[in-house]
Protein backbone atom coordinates (compact mmCIF):
# COMPACT_ATOMS: atom_id res chain seq x y z
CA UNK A 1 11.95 0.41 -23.15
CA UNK A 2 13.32 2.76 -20.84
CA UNK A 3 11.36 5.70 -22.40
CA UNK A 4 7.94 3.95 -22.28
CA UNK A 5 8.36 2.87 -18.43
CA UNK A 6 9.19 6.67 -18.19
CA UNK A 7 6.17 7.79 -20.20
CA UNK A 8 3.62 5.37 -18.07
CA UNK A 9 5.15 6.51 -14.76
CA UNK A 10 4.55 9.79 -15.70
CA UNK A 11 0.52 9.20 -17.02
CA UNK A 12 0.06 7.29 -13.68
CA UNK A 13 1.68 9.92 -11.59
CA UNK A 14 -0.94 12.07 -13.23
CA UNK A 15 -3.44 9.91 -13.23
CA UNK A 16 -3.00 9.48 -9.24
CA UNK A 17 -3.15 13.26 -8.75
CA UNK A 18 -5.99 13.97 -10.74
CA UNK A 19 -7.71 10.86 -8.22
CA UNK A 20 -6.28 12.61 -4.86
CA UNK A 21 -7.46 16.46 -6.36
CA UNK A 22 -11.16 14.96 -7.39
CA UNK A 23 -11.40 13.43 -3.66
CA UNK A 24 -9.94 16.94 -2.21
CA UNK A 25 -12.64 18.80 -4.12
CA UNK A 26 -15.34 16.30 -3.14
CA UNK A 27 -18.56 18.29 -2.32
CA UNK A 28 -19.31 19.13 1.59
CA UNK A 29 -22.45 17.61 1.08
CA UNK A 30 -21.26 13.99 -0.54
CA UNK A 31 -18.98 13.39 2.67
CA UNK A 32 -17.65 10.10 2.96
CA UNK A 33 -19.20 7.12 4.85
CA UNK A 34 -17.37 5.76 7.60
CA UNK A 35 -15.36 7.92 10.48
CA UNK A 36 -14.93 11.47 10.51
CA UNK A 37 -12.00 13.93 11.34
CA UNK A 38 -8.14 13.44 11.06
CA UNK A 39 -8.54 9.62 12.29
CA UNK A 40 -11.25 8.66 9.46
CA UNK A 41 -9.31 10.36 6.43
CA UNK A 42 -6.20 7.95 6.83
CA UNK A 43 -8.09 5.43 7.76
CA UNK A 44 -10.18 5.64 4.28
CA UNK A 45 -6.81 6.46 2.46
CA UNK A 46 -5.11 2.97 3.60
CA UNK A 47 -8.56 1.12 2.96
CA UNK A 48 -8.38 2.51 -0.54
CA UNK A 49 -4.73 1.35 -1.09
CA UNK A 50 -5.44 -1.75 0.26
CA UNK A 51 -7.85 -2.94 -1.67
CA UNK A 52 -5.74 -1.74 -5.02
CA UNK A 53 -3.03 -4.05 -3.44
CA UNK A 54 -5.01 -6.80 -3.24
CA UNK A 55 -6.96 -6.93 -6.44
CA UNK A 56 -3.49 -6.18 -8.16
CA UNK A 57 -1.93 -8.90 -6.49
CA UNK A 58 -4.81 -11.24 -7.72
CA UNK A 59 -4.84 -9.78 -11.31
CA UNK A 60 -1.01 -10.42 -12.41
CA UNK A 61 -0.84 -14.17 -13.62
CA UNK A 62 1.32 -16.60 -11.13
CA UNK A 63 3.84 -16.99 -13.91
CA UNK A 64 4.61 -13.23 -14.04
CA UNK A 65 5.50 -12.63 -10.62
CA UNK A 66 8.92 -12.96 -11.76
CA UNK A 67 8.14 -10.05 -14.04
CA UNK A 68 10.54 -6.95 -14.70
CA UNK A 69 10.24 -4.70 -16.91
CA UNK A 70 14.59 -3.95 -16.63
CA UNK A 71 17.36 -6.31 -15.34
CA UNK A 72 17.64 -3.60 -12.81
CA UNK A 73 14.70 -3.42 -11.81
CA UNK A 74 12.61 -4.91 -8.98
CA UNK A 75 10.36 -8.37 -10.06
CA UNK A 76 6.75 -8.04 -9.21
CA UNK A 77 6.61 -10.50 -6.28
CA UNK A 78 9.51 -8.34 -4.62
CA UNK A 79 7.48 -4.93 -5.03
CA UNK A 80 4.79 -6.95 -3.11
CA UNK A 81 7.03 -8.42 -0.55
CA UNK A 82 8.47 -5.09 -0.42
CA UNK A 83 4.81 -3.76 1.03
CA UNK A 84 4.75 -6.89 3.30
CA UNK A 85 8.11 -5.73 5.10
CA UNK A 86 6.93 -2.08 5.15
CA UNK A 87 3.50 -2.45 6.65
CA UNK A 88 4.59 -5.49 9.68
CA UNK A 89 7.36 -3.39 10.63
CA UNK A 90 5.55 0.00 10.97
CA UNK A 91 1.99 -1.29 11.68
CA UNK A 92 3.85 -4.12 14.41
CA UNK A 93 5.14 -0.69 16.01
CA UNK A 94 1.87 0.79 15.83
CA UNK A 95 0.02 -2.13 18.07
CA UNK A 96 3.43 -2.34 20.01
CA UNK A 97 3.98 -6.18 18.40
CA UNK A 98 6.89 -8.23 19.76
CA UNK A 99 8.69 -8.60 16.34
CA UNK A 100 8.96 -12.47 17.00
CA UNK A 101 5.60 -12.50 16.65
CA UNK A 102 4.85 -10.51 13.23
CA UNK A 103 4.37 -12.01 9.65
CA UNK A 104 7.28 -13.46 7.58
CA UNK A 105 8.00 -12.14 4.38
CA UNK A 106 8.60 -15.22 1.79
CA UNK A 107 11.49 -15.62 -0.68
CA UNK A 108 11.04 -13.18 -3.70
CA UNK A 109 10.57 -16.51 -5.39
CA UNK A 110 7.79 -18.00 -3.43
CA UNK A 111 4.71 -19.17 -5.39
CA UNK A 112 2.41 -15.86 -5.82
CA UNK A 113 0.13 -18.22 -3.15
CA UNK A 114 2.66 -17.87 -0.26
CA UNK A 115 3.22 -13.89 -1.25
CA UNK A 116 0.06 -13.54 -1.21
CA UNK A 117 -0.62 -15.37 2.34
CA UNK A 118 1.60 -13.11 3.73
CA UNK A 119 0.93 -9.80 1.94
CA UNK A 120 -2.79 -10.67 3.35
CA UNK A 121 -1.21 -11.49 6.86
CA UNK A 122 0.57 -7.49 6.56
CA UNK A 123 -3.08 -6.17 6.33
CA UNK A 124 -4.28 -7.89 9.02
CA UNK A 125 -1.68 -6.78 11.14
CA UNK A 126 -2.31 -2.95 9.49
CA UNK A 127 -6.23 -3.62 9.96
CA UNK A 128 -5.64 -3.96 13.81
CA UNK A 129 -3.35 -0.83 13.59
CA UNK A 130 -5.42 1.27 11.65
CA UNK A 131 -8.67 0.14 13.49
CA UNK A 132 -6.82 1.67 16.95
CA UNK A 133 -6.84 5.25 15.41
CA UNK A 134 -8.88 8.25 17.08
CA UNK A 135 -8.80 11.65 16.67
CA UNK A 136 -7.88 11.29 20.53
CA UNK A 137 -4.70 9.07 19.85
CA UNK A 138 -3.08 10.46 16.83
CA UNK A 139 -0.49 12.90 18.54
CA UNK A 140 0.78 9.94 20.90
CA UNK A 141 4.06 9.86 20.33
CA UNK A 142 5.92 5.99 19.81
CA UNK A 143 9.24 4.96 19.99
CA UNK A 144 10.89 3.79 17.01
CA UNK A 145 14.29 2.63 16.79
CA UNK A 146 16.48 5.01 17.90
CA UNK A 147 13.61 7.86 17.59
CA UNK A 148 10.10 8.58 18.09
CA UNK A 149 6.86 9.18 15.34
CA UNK A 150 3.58 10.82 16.14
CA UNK A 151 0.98 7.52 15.45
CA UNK A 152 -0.79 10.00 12.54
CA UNK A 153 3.05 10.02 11.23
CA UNK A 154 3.29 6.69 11.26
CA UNK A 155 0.07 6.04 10.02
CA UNK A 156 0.23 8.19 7.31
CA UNK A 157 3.46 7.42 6.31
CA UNK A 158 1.81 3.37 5.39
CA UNK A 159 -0.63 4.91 3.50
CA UNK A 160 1.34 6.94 1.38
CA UNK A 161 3.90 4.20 1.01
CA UNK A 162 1.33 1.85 0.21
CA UNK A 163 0.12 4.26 -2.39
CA UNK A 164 3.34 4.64 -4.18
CA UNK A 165 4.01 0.76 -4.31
CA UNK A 166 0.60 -0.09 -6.01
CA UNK A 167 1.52 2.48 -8.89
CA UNK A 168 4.41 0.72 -9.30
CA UNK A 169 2.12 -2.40 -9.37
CA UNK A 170 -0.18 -0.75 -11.53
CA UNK A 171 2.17 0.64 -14.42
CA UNK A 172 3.90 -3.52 -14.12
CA UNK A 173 0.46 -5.04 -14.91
CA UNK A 174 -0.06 -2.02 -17.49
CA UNK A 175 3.10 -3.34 -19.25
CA UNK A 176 1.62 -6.94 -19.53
CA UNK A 177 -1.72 -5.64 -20.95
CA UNK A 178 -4.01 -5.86 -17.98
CA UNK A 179 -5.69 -3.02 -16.44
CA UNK A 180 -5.04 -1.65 -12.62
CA UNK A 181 -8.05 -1.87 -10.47
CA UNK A 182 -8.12 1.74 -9.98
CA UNK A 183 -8.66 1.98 -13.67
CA UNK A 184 -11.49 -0.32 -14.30
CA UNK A 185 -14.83 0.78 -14.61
């Protein structure tokens, strides 16, 4: 089992990089719709990733949100719970929200309902965020903890992050049969 989870992370690792080259090579003259410059590529990066989330989240089956492919290895619901924690805590610093007043993230075994509720209420909270970003603001520097990120950092850093948890999502739904957004035609 070990072997094949090894073998699918490595086709989707592929698979991802062959995605991010064909966008890098993209034509001058096919640009993107949307905004341009620094501000408009991560913006168009997290929208991507977010809507893999989401349809992923709505593809795997209530019943297999307990899902793992290993004993040692994370269930489905937490590898979306996982993104919910991630995105409220750096998209709450990014719009400077008290954290009394960000999303909850549910039990790992919440009903894929309530997961979902709050995976959905992480976006919103990342849509404000990510809706904030100009070419202007991006060096402003916030303070973090016990240090400080550059908002493009921070930024940046969701959308990768969010990037590398959906092909986790997408090699778990692989392994029950169904096919990963990104993969459909």
């Amino acid at each position: 089992m070990m072997r094949k989870i090894g073998l699918t992370c490595a086709m989707a690792g592929l698979m991802f990089s062959a995605g991010a080259f064909g966008q890098m090579s993209m034509p001058m003259a096919q640009a993107p719709a949307g905004p341009s410059g620094p501000a408009g590529e991560v913006q168009r990066s997290y929208a991507a990733a977010k809507g893999n989330i989401l349809k992923s989240a709505d593809k795997m089956p209530a019943a297999d949100y307990s899902y793992k492919p290993e004993p040692d290895i994370r269930t489905y619901a937490r590898v979306l719970n996982h993104i919910t924690e991630a995105q409220v805590r750096s998209c709450g610093a990014l719009n400077h929200t008290a954290p009394e007043s960000l999303p909850k993230t549910p039990d790992d075994a919440a009903d894929k309902a309530t997961i979902v509720a709050a995976l959905n209420a992480s976006f919103a909270e990342c849509d404000k965020a990510f809706a904030s970003l100009t070419d202007a603001n991006l060096l402003d520097m916030l303070d973090l903890g016990r240090g400080k990120r550059s908002r493009i950092g921070l930024a940046w850093g969701v959308s990768q992050h969010d990037t590398e948890q959906y092909a986790t999502l997408a090699l778990y739904l692989r392994l029950k049969g169904i096919t990963p957004p990104s993969s459909e035609k």
